[in-house]
Every structure is written in C-alpha cells, then in structure tokens.
Protein backbone atom coordinates (compact mmCIF):
# COMPACT_ATOMS: atom_id res chain seq x y z
CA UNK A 1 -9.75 8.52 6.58
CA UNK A 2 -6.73 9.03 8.91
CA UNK A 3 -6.80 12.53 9.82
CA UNK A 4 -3.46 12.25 12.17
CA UNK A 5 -0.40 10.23 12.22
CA UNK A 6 2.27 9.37 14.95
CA UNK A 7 4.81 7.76 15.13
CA UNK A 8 8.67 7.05 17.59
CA UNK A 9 11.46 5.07 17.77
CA UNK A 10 11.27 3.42 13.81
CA UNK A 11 14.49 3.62 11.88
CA UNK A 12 15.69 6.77 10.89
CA UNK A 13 12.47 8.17 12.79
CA UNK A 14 13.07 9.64 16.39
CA UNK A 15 9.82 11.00 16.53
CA UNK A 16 6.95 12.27 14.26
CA UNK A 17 3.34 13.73 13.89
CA UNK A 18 1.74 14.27 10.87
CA UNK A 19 -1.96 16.01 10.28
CA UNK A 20 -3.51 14.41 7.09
CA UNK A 21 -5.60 15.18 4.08
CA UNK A 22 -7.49 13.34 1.86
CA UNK A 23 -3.92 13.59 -0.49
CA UNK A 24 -0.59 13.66 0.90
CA UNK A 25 2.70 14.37 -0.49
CA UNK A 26 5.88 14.27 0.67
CA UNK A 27 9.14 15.86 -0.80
CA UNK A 28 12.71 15.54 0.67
CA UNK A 29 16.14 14.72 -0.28
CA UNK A 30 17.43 10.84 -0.72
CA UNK A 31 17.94 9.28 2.83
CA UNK A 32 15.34 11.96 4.84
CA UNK A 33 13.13 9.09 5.77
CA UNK A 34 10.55 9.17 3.24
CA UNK A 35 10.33 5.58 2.99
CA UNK A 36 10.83 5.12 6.35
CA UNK A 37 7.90 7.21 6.83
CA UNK A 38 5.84 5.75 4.51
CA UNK A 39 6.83 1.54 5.96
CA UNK A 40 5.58 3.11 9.31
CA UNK A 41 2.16 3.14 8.00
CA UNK A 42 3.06 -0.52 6.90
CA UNK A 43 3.85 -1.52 10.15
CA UNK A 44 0.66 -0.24 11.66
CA UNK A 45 -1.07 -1.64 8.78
CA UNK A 46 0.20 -5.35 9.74
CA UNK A 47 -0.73 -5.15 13.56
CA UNK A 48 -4.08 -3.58 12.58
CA UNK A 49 -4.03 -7.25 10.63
CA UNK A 50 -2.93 -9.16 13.43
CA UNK A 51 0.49 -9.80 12.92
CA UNK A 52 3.99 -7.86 11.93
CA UNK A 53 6.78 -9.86 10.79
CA UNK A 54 8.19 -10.18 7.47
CA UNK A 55 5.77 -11.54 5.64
CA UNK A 56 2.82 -9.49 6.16
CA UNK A 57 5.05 -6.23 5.96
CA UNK A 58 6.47 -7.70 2.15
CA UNK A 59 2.83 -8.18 1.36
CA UNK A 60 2.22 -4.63 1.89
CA UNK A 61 5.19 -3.83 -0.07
CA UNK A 62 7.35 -2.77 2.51
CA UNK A 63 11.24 -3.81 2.05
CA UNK A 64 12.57 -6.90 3.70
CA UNK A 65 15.22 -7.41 6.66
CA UNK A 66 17.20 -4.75 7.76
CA UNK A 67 17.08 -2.91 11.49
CA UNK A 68 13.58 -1.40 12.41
CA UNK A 69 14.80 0.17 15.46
CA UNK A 70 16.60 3.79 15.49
CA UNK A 71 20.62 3.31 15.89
CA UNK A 72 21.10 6.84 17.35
CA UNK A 73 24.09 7.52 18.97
CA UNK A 74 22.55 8.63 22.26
CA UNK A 75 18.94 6.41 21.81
CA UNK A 76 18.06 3.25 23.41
CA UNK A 77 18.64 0.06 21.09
CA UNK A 78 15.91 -1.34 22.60
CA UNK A 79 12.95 1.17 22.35
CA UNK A 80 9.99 0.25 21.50
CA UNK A 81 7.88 1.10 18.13
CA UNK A 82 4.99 2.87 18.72
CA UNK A 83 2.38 4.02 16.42
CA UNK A 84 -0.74 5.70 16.18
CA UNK A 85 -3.61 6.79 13.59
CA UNK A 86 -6.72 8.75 14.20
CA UNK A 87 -9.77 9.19 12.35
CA UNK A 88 -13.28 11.27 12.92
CA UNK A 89 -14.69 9.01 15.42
CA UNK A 90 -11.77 6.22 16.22
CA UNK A 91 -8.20 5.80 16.82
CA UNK A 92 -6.09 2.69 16.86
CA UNK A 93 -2.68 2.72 18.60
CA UNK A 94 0.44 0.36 19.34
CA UNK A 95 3.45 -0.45 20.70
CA UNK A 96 5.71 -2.68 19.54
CA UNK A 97 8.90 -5.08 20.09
CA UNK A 98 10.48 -5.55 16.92
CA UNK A 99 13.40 -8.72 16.47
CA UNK A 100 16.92 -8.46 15.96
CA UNK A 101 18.10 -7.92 12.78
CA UNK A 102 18.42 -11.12 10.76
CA UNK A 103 16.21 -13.08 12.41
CA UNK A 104 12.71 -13.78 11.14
CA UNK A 105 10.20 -14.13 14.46
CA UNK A 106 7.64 -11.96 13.94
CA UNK A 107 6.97 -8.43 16.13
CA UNK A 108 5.75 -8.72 19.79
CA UNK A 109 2.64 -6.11 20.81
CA UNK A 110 3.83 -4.30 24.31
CA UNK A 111 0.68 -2.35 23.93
CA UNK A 112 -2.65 -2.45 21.71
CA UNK A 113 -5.08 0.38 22.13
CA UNK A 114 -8.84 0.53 19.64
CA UNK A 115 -11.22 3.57 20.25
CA UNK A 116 -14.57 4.46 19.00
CA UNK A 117 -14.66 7.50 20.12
CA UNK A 118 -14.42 7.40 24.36
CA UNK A 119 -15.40 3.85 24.37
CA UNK A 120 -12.57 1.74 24.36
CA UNK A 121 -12.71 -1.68 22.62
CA UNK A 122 -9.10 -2.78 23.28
CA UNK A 123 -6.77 -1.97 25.83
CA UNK A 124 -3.98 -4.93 26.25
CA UNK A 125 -1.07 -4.77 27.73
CA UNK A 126 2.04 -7.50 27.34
CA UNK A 127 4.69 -6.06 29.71
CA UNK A 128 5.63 -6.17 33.36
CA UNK A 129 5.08 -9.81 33.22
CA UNK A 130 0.89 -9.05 32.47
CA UNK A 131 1.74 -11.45 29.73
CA UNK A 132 -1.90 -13.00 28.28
CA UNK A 133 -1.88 -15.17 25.09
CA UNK A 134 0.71 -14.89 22.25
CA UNK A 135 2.18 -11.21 22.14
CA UNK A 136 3.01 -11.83 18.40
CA UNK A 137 -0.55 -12.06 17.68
CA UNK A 138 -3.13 -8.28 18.07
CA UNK A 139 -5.97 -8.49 19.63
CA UNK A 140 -7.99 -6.15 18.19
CA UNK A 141 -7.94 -8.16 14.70
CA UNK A 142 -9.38 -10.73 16.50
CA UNK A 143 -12.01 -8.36 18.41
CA UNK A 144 -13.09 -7.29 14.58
CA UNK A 145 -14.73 -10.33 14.17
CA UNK A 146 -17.41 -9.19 16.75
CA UNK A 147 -18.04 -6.16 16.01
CA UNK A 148 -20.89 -4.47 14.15
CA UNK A 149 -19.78 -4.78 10.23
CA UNK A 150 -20.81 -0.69 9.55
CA UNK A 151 -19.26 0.71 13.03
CA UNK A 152 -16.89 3.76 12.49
CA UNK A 153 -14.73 1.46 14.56
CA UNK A 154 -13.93 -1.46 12.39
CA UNK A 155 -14.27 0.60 9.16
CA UNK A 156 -11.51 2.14 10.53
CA UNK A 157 -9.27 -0.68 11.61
CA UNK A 158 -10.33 -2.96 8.46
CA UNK A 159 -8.68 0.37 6.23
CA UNK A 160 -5.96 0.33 7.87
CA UNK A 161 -5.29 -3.28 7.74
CA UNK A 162 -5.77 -2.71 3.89
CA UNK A 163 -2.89 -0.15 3.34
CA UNK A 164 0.11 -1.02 0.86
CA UNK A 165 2.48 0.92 -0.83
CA UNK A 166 2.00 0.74 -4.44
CA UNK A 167 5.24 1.44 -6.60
CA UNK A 168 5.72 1.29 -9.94
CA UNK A 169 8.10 -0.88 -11.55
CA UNK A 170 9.39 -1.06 -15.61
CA UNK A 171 10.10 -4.50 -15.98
CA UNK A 172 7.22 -5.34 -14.48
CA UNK A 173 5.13 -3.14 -16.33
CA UNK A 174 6.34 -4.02 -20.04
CA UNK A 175 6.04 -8.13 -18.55
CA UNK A 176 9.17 -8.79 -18.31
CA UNK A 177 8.84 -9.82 -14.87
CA UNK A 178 6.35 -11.12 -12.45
CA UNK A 179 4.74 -8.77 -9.85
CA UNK A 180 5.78 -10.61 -6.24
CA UNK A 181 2.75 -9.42 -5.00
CA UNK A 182 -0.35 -9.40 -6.95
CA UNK A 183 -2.21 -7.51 -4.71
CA UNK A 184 -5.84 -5.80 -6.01
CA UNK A 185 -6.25 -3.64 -8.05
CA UNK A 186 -2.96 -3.46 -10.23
CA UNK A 187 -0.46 -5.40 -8.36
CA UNK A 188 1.79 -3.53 -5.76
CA UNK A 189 4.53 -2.73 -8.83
CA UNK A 190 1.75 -3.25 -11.74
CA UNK A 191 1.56 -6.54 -12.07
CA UNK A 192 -2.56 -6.20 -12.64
CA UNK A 193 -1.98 -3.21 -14.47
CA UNK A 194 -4.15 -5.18 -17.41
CA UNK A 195 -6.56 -6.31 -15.44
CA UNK A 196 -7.42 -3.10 -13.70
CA UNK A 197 -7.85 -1.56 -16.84
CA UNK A 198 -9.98 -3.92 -18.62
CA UNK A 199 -12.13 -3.73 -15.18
CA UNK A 200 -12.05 0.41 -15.93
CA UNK A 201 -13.41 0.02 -18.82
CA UNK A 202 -16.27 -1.91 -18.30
CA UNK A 203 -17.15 1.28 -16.48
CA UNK A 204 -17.45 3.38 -19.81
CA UNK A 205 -17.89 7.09 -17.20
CA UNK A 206 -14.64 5.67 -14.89
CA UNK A 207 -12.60 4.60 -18.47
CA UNK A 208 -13.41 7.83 -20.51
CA UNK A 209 -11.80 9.93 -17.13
CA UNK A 210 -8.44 7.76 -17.74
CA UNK A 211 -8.48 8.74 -21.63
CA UNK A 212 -9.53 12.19 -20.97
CA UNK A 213 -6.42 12.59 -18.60
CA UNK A 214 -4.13 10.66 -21.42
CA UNK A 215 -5.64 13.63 -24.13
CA UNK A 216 -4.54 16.49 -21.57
CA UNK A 217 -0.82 15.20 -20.93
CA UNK A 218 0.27 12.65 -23.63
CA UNK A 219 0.64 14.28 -27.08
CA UNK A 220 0.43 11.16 -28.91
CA UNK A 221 -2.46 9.38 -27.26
CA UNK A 222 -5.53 8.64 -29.55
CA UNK A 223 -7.31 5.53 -27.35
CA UNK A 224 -6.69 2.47 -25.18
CA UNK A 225 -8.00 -0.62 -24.57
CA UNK A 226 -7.15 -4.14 -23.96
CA UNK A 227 -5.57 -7.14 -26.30
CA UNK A 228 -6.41 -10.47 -25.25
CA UNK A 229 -4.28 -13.75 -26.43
CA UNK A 230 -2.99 -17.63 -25.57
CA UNK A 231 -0.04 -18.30 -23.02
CA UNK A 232 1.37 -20.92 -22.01
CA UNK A 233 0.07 -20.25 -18.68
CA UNK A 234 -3.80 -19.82 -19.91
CA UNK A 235 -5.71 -16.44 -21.05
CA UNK A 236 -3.31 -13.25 -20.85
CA UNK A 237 -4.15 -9.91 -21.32
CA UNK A 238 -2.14 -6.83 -22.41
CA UNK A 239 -2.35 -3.42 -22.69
CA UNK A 240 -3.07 -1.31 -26.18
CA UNK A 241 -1.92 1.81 -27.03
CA UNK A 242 -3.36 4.05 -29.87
CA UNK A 243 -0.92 6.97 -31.51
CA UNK A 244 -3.09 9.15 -33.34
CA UNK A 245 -0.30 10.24 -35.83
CA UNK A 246 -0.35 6.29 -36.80
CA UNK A 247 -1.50 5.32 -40.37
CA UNK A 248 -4.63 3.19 -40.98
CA UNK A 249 -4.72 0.30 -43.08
CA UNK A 250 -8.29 -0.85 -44.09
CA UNK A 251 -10.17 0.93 -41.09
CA UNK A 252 -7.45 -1.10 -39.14
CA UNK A 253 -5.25 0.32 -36.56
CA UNK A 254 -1.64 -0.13 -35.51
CA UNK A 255 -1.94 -0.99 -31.70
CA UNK A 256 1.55 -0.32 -29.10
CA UNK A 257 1.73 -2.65 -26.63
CA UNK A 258 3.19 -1.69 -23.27
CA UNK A 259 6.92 -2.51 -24.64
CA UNK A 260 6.40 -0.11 -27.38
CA UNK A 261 5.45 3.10 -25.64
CA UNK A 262 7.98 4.95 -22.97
CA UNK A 263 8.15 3.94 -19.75
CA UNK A 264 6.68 7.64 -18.56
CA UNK A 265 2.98 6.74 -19.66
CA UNK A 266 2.94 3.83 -18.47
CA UNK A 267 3.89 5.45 -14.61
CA UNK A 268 1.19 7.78 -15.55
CA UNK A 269 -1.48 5.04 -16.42
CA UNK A 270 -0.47 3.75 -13.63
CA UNK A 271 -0.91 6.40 -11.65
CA UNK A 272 -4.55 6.77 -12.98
CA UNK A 273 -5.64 3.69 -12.24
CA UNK A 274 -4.78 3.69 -9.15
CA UNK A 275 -6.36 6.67 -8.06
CA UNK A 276 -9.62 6.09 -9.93
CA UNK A 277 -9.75 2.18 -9.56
C-alpha cells in the first residue's frame, strides 16, 4: 500500500505531499486539482510500467492531450515532473520530461529511482549528457523481470503499474455505449459491470455483501442477478434488477434491466463492485 505521495511541477500542481490510508478521499471545489491529483498517480503508474505517453496514460483512464507541465506565471515552462510513492519497505521515484503540447512522443525519464528498503535496485540517470539507452523507456520495469516474484520490492512496483482511475459513466452503464477501455474488473467507466457481477456471484459470501449493502440503501431492492441472451456480436450478458413492490405472475418475476432502474444504483453497484471485486 502507498503510505506517502509526492509530487511537483504537474499541471495545476506546484508542489504536493500527501500521507495515505488504506481509503482516501478528496473534497474540493471544481478546478482545485482533484483530477490533476488523481492523473499524477497515473503518470507514476505508466513509468512504473515502462513507458508514459498517451497511450498508456488513456489506458489508465487518464484524459488525453492537453499541457502536463505547470503554466505559472513566475514557474519554469520547462520543469521537470517528478514523482514519488512510498510503501512499508520500498519506494519508487521519478523524474520526468514530458512533450509539448500536441505532439504525441512519449515522456523522457531524467531520473528513475527503486528501493527496497536501503538497497537500491535502480538508480539511472538521463541528463548532463549521461544519456544510456532510450530515455522514453524505465528501467526499473525492465529490472522487474529479475527480481524475486514475492519481494516487497516488485509487489510494490507491479501495484503501482496496476493503478487506473475507475469512473463511472451512464451511457455506458445502461449499454448504450462501449467502454474504451475494458480494463478488469468492470471496465474503467463500467463497461464489465456484467461480468464482474456474474464473477461476484459465483462467490455466494462476496455476492450476498453486495445485496446486503443494496437492502441498507435502496428502498426498492429485493435481489440481483444476471440475464444472459444472443447478440449479434456472440453471448451478452446484462444486469437484473428485482423491485420487491413488483407483482408475481406464476412464481415468475418482473426483472429491470440496467435501462430501467435510475442511474444512482447503478453508480452505487458500481461502486460495490469495485471495492469488493
């Protein structure tokens, strides 16, 4: 778990440290840098991967384009990004180049830094013409692949690497849409939403928690489960809604499917999922 945060010089970010739980939140008015906030861990998430350029930020459901650097009056247009997360036994830290706006070359690493502890695993530097390899590339991503599977190290760095921002989308969610990024378990904007919860369910102990919170907050929620039909595109699956003050026909009930029930519990089953997936 990362237990501390830093991070300078990233858009509307001059500077910021940040000691974590095991459940964050963060409140503040439109345009305080929430988001910002939030992509930073994005950022550090892609060169903990390897790589930061569009791509591999989208995928992590960060937005697209735009300037990454701080356009402060009195700051330096060209500073550098640098980030850092610590956990109980390592740290992972870097510095970073990021393009001109516009243009779609990936991030250069100015510095890459991976602890255990005191014993340092990476320590490269790409500046002051020290230039080794391709400085769009990490090195400690590659260094993973040599390490010991269960060290506190690359548990560490493989997390993360794994970090996305998951946000919830209605058109998504009813099926209007497609999910751009299908990522496990329920697609960064629900996309999976389905899929995660047939997979809950399997796990009778895991599903009963997700009805049991429904009970507590939704006053219309009797069950839920999972309708399965033909598409064009092969097998789909969607998800049912019971409403207990629904009539019964022959032992048979009515089911909602996700376009028949307010957008608000689907955020919430959302929500649920995604913490107890």
């Amino acid at each position: 778990m990362i237990k501390k945060f830093k991070i300078e010089s990233f858009k509307s970010i001059e500077s910021a440290e940040l000691e974590l739980g095991s459940v964050n939140v963060f409140i503040g008015a439109n345009g305080s840098g929430k988001s910002n906030l939030l992509e930073g861990f994005g950022v550090l998430a892609a060169a903990a991967f390897g790589r930061v350029d569009t791509e591999s930020l989208v995928r992590r459901g960060c937005r697209p384009g735009g300037y990454n650097r701080p356009l402060f009056r009195e700051g330096r247009l060209d500073a550098d990004t640098v980030i850092s997360a610590e956990g109980d036994r390592a740290s992972y830290c870097v510095s970073l180049s990021s393009p001109p706006s516009g243009r779609p070359a990936g991030w250069e690493f100015r510095r890459e830094v991976w602890k255990q502890e005191a014993q340092v695993i990476v320590d490269r530097e790409t500046t002051n013409g020290a230039k080794t390899g391709d400085p769009q590339s990490g090195l400690a991503a590659l260094r993973l692949a040599e390490m010991p599977v269960e060290s506190e190290a690359a548990v560490f760095l493989k997390a993360l690497a794994a970090y996305s921002l998951y946000a919830p989308d209605t058109p998504i969610l009813r099926g209007w849409t497609q999910d751009p990024q299908v990522r496990e378990p329920i697609g960064l904007s629900g996309g999976r939403l389905a899929d995660a919860v047939a997979e809950l369910i399997k796990g009778s102990e895991v599903g009963n928690r997700v009805s049991v919170q429904f009970h507590d907050s939704v006053e219309w929620f009797s069950g839920l489960g999972i309708m399965e039909f033909e598409a064009p595109r092969g097998p789909s699956r969607v998800i049912a809604f019971l409403d207990r003050f629904f009539r019964t026909d022959n032992n048979q009930q009515y089911l909602l499917g996700p376009n028949d029930v307010n957008e608000g519990a689907l955020y919430m089953l959302f929500l649920a999922v995604l913490c107890l997936h």
